[in-house]
C-alpha atoms as a PDB file:
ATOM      1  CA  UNK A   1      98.303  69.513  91.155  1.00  0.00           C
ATOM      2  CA  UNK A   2      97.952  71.491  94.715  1.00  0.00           C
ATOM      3  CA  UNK A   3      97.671  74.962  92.722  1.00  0.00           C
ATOM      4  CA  UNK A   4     101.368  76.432  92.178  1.00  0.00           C
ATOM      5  CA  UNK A   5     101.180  80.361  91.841  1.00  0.00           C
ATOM      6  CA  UNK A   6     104.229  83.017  91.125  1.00  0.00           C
ATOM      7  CA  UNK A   7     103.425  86.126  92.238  1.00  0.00           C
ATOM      8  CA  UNK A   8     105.719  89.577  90.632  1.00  0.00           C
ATOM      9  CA  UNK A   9     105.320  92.682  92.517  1.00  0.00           C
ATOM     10  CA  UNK A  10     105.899  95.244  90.006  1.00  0.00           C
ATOM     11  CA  UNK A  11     107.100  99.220  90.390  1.00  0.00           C
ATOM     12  CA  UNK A  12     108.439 101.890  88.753  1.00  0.00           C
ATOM     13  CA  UNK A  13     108.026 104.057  85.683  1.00  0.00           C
ATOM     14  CA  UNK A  14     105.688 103.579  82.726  1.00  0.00           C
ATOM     15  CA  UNK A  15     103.653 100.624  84.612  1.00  0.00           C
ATOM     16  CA  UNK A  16     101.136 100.579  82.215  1.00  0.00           C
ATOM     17  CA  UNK A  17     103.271  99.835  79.196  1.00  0.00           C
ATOM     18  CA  UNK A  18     105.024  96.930  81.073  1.00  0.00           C
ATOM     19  CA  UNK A  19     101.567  95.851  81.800  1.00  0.00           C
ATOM     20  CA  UNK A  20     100.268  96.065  78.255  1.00  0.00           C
ATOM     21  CA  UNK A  21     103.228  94.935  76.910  1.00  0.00           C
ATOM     22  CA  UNK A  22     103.223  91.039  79.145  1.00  0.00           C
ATOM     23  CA  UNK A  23      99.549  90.923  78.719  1.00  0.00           C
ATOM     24  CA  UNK A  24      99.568  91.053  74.790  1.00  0.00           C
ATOM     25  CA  UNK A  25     102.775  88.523  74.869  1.00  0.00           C
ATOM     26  CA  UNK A  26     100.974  86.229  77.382  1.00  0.00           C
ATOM     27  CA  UNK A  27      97.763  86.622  74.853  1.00  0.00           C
ATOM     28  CA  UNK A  28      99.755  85.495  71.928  1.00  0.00           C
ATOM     29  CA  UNK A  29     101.100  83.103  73.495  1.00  0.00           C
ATOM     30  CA  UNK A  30      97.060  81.482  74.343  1.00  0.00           C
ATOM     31  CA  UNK A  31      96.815  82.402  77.904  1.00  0.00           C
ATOM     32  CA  UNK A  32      93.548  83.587  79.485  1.00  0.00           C
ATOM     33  CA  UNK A  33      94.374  86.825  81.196  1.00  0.00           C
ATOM     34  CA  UNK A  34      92.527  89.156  83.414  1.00  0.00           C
ATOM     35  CA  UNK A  35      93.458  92.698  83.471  1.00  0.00           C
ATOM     36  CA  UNK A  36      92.225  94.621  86.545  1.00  0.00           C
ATOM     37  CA  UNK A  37      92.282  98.409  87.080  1.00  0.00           C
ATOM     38  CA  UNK A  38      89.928 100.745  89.042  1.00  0.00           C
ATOM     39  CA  UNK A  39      88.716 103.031  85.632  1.00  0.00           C
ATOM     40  CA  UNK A  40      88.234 101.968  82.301  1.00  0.00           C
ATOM     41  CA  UNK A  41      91.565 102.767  79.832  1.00  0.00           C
ATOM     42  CA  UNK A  42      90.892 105.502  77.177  1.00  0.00           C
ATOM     43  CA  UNK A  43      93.371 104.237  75.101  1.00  0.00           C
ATOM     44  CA  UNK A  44      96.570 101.376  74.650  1.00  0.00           C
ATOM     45  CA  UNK A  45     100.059 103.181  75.849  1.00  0.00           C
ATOM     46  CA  UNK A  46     101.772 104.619  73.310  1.00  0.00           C
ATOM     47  CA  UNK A  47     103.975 102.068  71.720  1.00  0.00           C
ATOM     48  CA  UNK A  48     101.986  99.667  71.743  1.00  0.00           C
ATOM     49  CA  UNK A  49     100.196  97.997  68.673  1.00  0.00           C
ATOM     50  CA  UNK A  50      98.102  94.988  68.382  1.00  0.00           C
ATOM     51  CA  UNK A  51      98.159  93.202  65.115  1.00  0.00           C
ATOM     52  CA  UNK A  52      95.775  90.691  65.550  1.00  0.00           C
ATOM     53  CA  UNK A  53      92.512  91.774  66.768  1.00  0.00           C
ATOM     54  CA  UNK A  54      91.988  87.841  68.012  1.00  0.00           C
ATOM     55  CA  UNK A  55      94.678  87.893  70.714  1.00  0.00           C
ATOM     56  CA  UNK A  56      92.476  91.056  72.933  1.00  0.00           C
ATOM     57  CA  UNK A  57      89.981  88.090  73.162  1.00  0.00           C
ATOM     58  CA  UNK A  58      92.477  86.424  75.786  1.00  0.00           C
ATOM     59  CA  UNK A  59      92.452  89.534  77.846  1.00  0.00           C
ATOM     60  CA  UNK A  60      89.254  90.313  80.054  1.00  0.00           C
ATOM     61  CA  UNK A  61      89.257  93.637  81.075  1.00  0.00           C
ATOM     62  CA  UNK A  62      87.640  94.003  85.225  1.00  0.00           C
ATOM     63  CA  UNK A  63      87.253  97.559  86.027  1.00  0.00           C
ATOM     64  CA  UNK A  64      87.034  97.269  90.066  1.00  0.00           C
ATOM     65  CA  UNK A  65      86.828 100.783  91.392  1.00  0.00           C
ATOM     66  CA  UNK A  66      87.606  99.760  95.212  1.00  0.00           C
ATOM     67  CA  UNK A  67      88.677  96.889  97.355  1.00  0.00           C
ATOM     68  CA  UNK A  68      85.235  95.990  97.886  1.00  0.00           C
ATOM     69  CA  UNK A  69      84.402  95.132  94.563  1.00  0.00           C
ATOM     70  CA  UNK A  70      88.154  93.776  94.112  1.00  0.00           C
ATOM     71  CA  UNK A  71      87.334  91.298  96.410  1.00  0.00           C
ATOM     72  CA  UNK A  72      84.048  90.526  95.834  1.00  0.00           C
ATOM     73  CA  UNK A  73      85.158  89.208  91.973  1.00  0.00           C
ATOM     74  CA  UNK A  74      88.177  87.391  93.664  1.00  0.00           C
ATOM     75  CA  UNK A  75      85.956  85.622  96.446  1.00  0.00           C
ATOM     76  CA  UNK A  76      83.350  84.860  93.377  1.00  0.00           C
ATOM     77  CA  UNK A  77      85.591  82.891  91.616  1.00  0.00           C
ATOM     78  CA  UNK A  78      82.826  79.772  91.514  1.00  0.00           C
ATOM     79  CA  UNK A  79      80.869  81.692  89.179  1.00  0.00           C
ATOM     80  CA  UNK A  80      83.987  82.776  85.999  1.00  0.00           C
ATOM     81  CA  UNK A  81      83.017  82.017  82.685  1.00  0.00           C
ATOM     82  CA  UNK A  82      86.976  82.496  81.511  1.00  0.00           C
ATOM     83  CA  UNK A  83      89.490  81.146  84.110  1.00  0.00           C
ATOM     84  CA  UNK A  84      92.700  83.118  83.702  1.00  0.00           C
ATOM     85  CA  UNK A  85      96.086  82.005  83.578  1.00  0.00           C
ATOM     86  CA  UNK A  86      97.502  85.310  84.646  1.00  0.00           C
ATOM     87  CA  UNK A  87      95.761  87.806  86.736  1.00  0.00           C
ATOM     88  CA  UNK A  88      96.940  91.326  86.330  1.00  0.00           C
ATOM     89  CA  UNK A  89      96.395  94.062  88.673  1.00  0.00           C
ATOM     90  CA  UNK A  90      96.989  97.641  87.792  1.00  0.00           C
ATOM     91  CA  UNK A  91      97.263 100.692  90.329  1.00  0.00           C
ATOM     92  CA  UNK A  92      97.585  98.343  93.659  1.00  0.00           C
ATOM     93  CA  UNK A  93      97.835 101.820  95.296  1.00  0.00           C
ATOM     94  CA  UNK A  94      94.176 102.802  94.641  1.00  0.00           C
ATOM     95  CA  UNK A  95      92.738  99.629  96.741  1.00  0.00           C
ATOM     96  CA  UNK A  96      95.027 100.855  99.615  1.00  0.00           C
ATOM     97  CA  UNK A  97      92.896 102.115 102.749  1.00  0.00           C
ATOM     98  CA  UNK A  98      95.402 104.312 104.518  1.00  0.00           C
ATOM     99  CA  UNK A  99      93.626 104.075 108.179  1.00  0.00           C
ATOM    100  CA  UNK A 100      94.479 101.898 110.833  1.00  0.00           C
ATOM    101  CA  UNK A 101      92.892  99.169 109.599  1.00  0.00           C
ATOM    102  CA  UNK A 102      94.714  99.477 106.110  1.00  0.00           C
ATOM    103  CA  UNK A 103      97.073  97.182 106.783  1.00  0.00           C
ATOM    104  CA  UNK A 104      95.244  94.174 107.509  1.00  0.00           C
ATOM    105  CA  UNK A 105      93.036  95.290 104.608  1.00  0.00           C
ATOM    106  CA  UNK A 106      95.645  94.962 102.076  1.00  0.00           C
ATOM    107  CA  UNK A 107      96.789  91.759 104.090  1.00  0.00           C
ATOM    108  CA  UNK A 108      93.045  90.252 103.083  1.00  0.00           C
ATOM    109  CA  UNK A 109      94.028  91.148  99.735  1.00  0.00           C
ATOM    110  CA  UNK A 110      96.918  89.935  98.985  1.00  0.00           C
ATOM    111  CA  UNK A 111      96.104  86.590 100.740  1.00  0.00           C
ATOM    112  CA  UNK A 112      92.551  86.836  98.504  1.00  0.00           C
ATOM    113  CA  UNK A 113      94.323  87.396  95.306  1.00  0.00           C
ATOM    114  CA  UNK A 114      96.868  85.033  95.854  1.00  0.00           C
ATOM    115  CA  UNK A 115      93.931  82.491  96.835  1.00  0.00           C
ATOM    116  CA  UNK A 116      92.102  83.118  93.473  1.00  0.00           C
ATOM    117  CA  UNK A 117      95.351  82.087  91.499  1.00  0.00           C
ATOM    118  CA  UNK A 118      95.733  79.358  93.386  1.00  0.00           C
ATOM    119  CA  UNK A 119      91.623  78.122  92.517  1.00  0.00           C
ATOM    120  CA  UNK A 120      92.656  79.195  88.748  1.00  0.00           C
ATOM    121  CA  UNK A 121      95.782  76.779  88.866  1.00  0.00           C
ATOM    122  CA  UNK A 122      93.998  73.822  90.166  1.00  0.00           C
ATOM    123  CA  UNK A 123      91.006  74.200  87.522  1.00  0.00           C
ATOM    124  CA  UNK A 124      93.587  75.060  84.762  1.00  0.00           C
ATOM    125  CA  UNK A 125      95.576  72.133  85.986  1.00  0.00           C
ATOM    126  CA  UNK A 126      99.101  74.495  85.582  1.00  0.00           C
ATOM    127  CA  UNK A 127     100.954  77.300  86.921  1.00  0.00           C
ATOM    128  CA  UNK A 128      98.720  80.829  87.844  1.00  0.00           C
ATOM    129  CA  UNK A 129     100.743  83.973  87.750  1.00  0.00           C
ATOM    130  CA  UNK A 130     100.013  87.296  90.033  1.00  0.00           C
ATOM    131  CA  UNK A 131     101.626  90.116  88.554  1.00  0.00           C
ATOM    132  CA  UNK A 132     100.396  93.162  90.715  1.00  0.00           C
ATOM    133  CA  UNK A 133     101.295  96.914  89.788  1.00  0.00           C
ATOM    134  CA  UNK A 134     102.477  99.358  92.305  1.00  0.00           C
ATOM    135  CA  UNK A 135     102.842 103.167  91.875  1.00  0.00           C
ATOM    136  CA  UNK A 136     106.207 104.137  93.694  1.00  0.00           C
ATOM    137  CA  UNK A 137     109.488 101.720  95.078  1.00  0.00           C
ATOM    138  CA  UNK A 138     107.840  99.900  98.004  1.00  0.00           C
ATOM    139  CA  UNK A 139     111.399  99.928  99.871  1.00  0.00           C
ATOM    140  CA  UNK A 140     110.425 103.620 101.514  1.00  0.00           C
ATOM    141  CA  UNK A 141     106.923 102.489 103.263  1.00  0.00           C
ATOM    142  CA  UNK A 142     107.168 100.084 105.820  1.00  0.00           C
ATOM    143  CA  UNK A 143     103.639  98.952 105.387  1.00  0.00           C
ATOM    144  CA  UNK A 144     104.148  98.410 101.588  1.00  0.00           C
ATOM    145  CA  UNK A 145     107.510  96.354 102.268  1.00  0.00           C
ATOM    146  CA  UNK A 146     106.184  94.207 104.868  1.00  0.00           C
ATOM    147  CA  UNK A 147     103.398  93.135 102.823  1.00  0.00           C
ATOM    148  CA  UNK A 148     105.797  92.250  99.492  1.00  0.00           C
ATOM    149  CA  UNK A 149     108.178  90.792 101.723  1.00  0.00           C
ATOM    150  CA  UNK A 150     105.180  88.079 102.761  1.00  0.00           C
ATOM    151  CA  UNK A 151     102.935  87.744  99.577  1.00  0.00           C
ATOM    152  CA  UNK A 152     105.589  88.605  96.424  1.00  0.00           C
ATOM    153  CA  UNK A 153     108.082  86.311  94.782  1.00  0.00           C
ATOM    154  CA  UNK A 154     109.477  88.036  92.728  1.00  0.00           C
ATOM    155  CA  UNK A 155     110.003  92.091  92.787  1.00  0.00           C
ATOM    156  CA  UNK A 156     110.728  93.839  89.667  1.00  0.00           C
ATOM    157  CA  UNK A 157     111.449  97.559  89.227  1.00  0.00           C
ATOM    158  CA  UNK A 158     109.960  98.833  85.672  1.00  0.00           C
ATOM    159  CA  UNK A 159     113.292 100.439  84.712  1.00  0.00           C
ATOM    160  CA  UNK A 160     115.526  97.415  85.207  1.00  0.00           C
ATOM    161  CA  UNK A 161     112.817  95.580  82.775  1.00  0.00           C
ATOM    162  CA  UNK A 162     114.635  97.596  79.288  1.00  0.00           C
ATOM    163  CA  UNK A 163     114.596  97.783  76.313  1.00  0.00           C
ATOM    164  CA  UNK A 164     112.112  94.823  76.015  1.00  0.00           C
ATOM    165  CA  UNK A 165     110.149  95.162  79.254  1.00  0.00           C
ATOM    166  CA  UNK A 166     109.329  91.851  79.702  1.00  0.00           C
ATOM    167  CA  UNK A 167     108.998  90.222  83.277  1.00  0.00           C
ATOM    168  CA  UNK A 168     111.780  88.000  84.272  1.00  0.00           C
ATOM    169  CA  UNK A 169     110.932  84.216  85.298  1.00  0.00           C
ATOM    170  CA  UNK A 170     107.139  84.232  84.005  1.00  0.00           C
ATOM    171  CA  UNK A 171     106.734  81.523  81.365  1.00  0.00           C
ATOM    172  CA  UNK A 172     103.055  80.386  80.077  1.00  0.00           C
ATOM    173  CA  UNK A 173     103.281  76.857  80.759  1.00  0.00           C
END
């Protein structure tokens, strides 16, 4: 296997539940996930319950406060303990640099993050996914559209996810 990766761009309202909500159903379902956000979460979105302690243990929570350390974990990936299946990514926003040089920053990103799926599906032998959070609809910064339009599959506003809020066209395999 060459390392197949699907990569969902996702915006809109109540991120964080969407994002809690696909990592505990990937979890049940016995994926390894990875759940990165720039500050440690206080507490699980309202609405959401975990019944079974065991299935957190399929989640590894990063808390990567910049790009710098963002990428650093993504170019390390030689040295994970727990490769995931899915590699969430919370509050894409915060890792933008909004200088000139932001733009081929978040090009490095995208190409890095996409790069550590792809390591994770050839050690895992099966389909990685990217699913990678974004704060407001990227279709009103030009920056932010260019750089779905190259690196995202699949784009997927929050609100056209309910009632269930599950991502379209993301299957543990």
């Amino acid at each position: 296997m060459s390392g197949n990766v699907k990569s969902v761009f996702l915006y809109g309202p109540n991120l964080e539940y969407v994002l809690f909500k696909n990592a505990i159903n990937f979890a049940e379902e016995g994926a390894q996930i990875w759940f990165i956000a720039p500050e440690p979460f206080k507490e699980f979105p309202s609405g959401i319950t975990i019944l079974d302690k065991q299935i957190l243990k399929n989640i590894t929570f990063l808390y990567l406060k910049n790009a710098t350390e963002l990428l650093k974990q993504l170019n390390s990936i030689h040295t994970w303990y727990r490769i995931p299946e899915i590699i969430i990514l919370s509050d894409f926003h915060v890792y933008r640099n909004n200088d000139e040089a932001g733009s081929v920053q978040w090009a490095y990103l995208c190409a890095s993050l996409l790069d550590a799926c792809k390591a994770c599906s050839r050690k895992l032998e099966k389909v990685a996914t990217l699913l990678v959070a974004y704060n407001t609809d990227p279709i009103g910064d030009k920056l932010v559209q260019s750089i779905v339009d190259l690196y995202f599959d699949n784009v997927n506003n929050t609100e056209e996810l309910l009632p269930n809020c599950i991502i379209p066209n993301v299957a543990i395999t």
